[in-house]
C-alpha atoms as a PDB file:
ATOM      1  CA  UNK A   1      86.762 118.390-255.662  1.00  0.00           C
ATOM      2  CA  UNK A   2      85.459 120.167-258.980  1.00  0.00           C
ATOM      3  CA  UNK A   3      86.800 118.992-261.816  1.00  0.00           C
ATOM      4  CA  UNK A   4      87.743 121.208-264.524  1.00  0.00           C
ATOM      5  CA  UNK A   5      83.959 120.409-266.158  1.00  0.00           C
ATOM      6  CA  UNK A   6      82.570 121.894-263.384  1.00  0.00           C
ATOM      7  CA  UNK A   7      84.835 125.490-263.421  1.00  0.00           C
ATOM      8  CA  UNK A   8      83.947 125.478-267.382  1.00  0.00           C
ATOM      9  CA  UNK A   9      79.980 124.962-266.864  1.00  0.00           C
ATOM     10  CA  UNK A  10      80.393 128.367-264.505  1.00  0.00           C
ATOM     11  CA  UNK A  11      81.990 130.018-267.112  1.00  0.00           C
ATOM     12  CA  UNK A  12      79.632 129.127-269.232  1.00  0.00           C
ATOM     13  CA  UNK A  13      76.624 130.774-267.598  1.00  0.00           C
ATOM     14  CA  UNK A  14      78.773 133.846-266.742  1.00  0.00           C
ATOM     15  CA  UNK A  15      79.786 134.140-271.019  1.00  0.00           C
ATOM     16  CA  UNK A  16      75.701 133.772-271.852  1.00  0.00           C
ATOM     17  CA  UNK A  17      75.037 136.482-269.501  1.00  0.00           C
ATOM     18  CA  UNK A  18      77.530 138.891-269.075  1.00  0.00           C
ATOM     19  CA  UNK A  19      78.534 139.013-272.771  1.00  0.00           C
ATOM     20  CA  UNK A  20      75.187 140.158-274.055  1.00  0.00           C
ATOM     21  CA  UNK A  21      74.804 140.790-277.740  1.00  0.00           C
ATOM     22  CA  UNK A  22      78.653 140.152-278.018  1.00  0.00           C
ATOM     23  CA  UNK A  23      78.781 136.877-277.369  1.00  0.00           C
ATOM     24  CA  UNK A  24      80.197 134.788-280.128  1.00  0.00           C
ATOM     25  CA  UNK A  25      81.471 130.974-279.657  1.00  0.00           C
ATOM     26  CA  UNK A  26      84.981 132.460-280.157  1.00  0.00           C
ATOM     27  CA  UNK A  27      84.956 135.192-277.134  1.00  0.00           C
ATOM     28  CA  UNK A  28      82.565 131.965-275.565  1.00  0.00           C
ATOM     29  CA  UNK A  29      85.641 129.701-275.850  1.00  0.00           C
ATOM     30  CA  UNK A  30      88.020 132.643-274.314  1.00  0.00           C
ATOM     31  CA  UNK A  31      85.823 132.817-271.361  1.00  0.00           C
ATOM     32  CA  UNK A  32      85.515 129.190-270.670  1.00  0.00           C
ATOM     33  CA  UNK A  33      89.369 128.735-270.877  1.00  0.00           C
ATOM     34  CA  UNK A  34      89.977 131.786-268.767  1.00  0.00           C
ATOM     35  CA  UNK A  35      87.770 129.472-265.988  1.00  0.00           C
ATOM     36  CA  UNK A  36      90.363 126.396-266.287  1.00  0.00           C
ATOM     37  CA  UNK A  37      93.841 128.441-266.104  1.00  0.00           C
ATOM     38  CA  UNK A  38      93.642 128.167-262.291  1.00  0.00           C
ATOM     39  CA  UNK A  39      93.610 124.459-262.624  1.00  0.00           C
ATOM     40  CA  UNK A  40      97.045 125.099-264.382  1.00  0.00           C
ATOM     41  CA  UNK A  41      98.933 125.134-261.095  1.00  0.00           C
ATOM     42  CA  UNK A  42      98.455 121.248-260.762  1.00  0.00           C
ATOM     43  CA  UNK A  43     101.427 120.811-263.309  1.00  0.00           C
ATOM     44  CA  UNK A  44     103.534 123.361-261.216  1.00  0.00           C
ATOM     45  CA  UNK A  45     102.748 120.691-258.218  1.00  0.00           C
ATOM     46  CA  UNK A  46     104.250 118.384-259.895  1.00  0.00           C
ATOM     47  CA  UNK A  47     107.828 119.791-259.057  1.00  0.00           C
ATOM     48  CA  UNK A  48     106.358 121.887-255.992  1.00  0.00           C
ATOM     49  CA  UNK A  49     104.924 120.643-253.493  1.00  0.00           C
ATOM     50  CA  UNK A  50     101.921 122.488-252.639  1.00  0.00           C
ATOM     51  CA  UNK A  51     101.286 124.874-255.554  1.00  0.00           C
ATOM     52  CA  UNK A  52      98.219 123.148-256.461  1.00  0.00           C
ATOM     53  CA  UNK A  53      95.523 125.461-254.975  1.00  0.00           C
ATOM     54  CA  UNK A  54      97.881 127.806-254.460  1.00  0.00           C
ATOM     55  CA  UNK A  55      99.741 129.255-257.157  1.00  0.00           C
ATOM     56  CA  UNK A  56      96.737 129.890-258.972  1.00  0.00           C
ATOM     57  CA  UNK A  57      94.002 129.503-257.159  1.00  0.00           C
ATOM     58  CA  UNK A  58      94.807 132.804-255.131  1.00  0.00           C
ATOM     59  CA  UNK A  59      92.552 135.732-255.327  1.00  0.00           C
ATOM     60  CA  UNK A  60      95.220 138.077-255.871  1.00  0.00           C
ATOM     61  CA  UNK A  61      95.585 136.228-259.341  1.00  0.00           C
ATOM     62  CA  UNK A  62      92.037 137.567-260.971  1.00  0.00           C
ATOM     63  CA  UNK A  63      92.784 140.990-258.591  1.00  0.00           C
ATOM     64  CA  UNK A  64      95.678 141.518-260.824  1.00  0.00           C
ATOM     65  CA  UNK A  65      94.323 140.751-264.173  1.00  0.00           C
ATOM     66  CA  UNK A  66      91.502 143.565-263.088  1.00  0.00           C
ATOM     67  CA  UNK A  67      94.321 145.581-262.201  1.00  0.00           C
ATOM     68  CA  UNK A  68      96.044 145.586-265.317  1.00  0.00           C
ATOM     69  CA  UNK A  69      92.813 145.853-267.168  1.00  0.00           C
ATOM     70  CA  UNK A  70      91.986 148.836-265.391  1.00  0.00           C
ATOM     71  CA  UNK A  71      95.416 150.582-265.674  1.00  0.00           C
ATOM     72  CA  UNK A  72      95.028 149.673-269.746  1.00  0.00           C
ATOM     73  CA  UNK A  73      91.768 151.569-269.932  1.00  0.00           C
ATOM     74  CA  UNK A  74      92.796 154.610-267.764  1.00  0.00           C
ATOM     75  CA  UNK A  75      96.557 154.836-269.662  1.00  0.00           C
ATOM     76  CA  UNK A  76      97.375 153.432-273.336  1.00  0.00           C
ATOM     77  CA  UNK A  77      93.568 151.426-274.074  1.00  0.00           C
ATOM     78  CA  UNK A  78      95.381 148.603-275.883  1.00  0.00           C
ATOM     79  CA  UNK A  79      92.616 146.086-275.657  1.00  0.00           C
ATOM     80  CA  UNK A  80      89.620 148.485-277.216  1.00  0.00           C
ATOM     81  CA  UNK A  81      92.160 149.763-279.597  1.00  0.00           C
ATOM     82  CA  UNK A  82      92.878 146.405-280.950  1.00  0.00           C
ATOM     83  CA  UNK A  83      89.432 144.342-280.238  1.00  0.00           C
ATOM     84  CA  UNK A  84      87.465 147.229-279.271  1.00  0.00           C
ATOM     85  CA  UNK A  85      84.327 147.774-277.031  1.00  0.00           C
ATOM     86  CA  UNK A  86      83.230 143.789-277.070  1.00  0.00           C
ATOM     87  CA  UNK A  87      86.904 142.709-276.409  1.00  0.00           C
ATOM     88  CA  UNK A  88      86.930 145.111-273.626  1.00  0.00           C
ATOM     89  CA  UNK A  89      84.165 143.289-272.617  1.00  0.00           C
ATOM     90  CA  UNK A  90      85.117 139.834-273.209  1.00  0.00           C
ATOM     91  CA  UNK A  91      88.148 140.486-270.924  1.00  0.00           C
ATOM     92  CA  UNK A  92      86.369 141.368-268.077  1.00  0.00           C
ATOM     93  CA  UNK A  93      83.852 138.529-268.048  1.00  0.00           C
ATOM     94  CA  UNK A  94      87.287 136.294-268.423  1.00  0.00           C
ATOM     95  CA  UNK A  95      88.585 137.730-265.372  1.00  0.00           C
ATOM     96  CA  UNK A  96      85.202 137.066-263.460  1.00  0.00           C
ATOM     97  CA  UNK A  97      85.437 133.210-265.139  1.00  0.00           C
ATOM     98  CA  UNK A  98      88.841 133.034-263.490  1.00  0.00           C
ATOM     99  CA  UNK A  99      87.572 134.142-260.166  1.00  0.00           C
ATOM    100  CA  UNK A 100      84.030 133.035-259.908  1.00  0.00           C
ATOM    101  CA  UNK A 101      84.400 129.619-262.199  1.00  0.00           C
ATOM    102  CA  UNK A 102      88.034 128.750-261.635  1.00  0.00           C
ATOM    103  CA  UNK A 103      88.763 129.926-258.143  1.00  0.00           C
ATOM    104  CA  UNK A 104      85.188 129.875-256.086  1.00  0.00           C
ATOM    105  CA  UNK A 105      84.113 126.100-256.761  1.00  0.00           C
ATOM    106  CA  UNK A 106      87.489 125.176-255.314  1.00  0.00           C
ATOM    107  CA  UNK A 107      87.042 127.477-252.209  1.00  0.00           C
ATOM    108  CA  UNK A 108      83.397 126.551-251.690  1.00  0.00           C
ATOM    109  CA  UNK A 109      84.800 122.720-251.764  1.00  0.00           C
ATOM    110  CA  UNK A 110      87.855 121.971-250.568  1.00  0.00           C
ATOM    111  CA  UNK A 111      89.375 125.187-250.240  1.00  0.00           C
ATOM    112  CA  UNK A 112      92.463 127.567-251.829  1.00  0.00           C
ATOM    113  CA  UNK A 113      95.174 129.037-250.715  1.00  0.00           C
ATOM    114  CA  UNK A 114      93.286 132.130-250.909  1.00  0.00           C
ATOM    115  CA  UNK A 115      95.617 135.185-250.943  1.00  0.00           C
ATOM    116  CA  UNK A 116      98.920 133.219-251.406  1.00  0.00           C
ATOM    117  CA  UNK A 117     102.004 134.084-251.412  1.00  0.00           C
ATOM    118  CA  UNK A 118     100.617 137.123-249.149  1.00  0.00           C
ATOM    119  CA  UNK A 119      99.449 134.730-246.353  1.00  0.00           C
ATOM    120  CA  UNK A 120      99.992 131.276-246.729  1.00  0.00           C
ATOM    121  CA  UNK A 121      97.119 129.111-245.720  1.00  0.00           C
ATOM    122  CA  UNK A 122      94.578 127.175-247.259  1.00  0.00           C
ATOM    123  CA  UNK A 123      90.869 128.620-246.868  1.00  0.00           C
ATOM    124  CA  UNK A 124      87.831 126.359-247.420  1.00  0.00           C
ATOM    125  CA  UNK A 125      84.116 128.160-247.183  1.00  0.00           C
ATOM    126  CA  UNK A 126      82.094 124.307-247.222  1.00  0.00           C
ATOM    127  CA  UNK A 127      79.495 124.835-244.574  1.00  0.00           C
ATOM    128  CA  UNK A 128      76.203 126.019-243.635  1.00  0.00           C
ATOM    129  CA  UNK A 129      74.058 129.054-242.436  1.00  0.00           C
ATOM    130  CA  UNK A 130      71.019 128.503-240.314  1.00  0.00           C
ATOM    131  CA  UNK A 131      68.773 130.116-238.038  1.00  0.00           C
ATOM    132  CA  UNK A 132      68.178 128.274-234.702  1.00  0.00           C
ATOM    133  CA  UNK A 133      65.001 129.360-232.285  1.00  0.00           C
ATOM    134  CA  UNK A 134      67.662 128.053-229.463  1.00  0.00           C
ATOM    135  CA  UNK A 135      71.198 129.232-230.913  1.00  0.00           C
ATOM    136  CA  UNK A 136      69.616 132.301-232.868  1.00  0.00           C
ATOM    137  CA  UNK A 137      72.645 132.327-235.970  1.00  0.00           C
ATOM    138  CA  UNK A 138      74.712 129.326-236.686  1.00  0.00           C
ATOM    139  CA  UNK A 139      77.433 129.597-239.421  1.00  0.00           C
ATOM    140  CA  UNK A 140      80.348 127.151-240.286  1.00  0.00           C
ATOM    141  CA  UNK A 141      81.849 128.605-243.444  1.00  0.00           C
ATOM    142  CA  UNK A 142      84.130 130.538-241.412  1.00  0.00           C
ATOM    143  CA  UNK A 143      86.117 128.634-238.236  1.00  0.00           C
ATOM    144  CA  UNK A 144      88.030 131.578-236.665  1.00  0.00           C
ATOM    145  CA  UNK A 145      88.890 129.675-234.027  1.00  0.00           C
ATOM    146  CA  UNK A 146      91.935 130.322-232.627  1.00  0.00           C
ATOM    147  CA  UNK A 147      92.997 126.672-231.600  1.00  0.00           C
ATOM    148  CA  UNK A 148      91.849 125.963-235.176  1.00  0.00           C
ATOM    149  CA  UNK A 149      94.773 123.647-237.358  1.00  0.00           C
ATOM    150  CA  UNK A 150      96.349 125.818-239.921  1.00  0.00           C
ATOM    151  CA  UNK A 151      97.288 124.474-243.319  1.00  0.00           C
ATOM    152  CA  UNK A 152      99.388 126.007-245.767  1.00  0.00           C
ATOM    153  CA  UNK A 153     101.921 124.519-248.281  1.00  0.00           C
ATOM    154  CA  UNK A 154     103.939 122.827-246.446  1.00  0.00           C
ATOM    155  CA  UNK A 155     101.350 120.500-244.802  1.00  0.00           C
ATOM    156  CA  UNK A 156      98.659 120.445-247.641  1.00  0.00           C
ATOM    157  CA  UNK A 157      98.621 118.837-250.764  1.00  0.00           C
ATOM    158  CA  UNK A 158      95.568 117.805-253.019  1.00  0.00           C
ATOM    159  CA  UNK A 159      95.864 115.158-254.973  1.00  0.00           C
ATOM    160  CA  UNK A 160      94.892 114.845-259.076  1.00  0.00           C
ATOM    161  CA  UNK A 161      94.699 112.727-261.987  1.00  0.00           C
ATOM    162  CA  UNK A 162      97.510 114.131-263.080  1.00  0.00           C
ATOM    163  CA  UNK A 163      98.983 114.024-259.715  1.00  0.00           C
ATOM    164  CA  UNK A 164      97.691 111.149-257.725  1.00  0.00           C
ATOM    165  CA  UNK A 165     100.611 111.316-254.794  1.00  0.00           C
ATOM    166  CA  UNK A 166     101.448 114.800-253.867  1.00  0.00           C
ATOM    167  CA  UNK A 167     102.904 114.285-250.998  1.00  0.00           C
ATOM    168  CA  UNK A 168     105.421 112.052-252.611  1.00  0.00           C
ATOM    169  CA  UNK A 169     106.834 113.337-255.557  1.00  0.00           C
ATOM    170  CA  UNK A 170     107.465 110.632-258.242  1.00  0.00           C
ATOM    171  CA  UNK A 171     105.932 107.897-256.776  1.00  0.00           C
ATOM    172  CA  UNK A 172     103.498 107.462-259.419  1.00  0.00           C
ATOM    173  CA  UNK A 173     106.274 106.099-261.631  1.00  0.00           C
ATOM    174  CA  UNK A 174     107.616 103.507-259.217  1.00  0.00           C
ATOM    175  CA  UNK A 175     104.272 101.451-258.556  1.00  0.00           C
ATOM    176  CA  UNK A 176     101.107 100.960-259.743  1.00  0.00           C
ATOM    177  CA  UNK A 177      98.959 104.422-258.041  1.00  0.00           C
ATOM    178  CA  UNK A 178      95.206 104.730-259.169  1.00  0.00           C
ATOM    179  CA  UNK A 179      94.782 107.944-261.382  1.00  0.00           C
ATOM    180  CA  UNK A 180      90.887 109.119-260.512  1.00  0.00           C
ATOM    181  CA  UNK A 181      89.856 112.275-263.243  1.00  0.00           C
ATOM    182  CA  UNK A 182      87.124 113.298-261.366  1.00  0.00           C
ATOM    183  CA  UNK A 183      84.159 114.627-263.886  1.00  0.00           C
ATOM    184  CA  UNK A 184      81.143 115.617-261.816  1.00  0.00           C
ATOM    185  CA  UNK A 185      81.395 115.099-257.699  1.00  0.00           C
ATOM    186  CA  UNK A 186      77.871 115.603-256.644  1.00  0.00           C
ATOM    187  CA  UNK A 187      74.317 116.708-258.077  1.00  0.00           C
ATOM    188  CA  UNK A 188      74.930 119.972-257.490  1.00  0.00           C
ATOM    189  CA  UNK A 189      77.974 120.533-260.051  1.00  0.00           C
ATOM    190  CA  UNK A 190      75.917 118.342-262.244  1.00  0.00           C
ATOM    191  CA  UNK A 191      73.589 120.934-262.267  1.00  0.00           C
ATOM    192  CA  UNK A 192      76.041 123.677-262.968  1.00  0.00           C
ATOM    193  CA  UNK A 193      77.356 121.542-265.752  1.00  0.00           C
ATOM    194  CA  UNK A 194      74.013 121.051-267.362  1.00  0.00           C
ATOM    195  CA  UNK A 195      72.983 124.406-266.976  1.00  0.00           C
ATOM    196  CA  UNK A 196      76.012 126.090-268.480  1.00  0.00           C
ATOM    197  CA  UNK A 197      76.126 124.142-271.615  1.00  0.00           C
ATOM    198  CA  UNK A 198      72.230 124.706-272.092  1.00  0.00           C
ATOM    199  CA  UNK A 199      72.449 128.483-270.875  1.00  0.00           C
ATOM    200  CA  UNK A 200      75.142 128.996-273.683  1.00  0.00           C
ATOM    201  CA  UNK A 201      74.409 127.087-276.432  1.00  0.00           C
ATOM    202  CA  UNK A 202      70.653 128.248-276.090  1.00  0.00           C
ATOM    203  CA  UNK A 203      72.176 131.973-276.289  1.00  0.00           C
ATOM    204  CA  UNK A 204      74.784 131.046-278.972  1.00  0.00           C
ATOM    205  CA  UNK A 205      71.623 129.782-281.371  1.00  0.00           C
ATOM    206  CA  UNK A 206      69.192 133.067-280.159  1.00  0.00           C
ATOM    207  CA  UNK A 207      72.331 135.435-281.192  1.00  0.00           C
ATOM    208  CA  UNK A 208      72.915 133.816-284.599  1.00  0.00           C
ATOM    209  CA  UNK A 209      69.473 133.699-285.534  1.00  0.00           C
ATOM    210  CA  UNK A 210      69.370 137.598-285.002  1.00  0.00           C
END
């Protein structure tokens, strides 16, 4: 699964483009923690089963955040009154880091409940698209079978560093149970790693030379 390191390295590419001449290493920081929030629900799955990946790794969680930024800059404008025009910014870009670095790696690995508590089940887009001169279009990200096994919160439970037996709450405290942080899973988040903290920190040293 992506570790935390992975949904910050995201954010980090999304804060060194989408912030533009407004990036600082303060509304930097703000992005990349908007990106780990999600991860946030594995302390709530501590005392319920199942909210990891769930809670807040649905994408009605960044949906309403977009809401409520929208409503603030059609009614009252609270956020450009008191930040202005960059921190309007800087909140948007946050609320893309909580969908695109905190939510997608998750659903393009081992999946999210993805519009929990609407519909409970967990979603996982890990597959492939190719084109076949015998089966013309062959996709697996999507199994809409219909004899396909659901699994929502009360069958699913991911496990964590912090939470190494979610299926048995408390169990980590009455033997010995292996506590695996995971860092970087595979080449691939390596490379989003790398490139985020390059992308960023090459922009953060163009923008203070200017």
């Amino acid at each position: 699964m992506p570790s935390t390191v992975v949904h910050v390295g995201v954010a980090a590419i999304l804060a060194a483009t989408l912030l533009a001449d407004d990036l600082t290493p303060r509304r930097a920081g703000l992005v990349l923690a908007a990106a780990a929030v999600p991860d946030l629900d594995t302390f709530v799955g501590l005392a319920v089963t199942g909210a990891h990946r769930a809670l807040l790794h649905t994408l009605l969680f960044p949906l309403l955040l977009a809401a409520l930024l929208a409503v603030d800059a059609r009614q009252t404008g609270l956020v450009r009154a008191r930040y202005g025009r960059a921190g309007v910014r800087t909140a948007w870009v946050a609320v893309a880091a909580v969908a695109l670095g905190g939510v997608a790696p998750d659903l393009l690995t081992n999946g999210v409940n993805l519009f929990y508590p609407l519909h409970d089940e967990f979603i996982s887009m890990n597959g492939r698209l190719v084109l076949s001169n015998q089966r013309g279009v062959v996709q697996t990200f999507v199994d809409i079978s219909p004899d396909r096994s659901v699994q929502n919160t009360s069958n699913t439970a991911y496990f964590t560093g912090i939470d190494p037996e979610p299926r048995t709450p408390g169990a980590e405290t009455r033997q010995r149970v292996e506590r695996v942080f995971p860092v970087v899973g595979s080449g691939l988040q390596l490379l989003f790693v790398v490139l985020g903290a390059g992308t960023l920190t090459a922009r953060l040293i163009e923008v203070r030379g200017q």
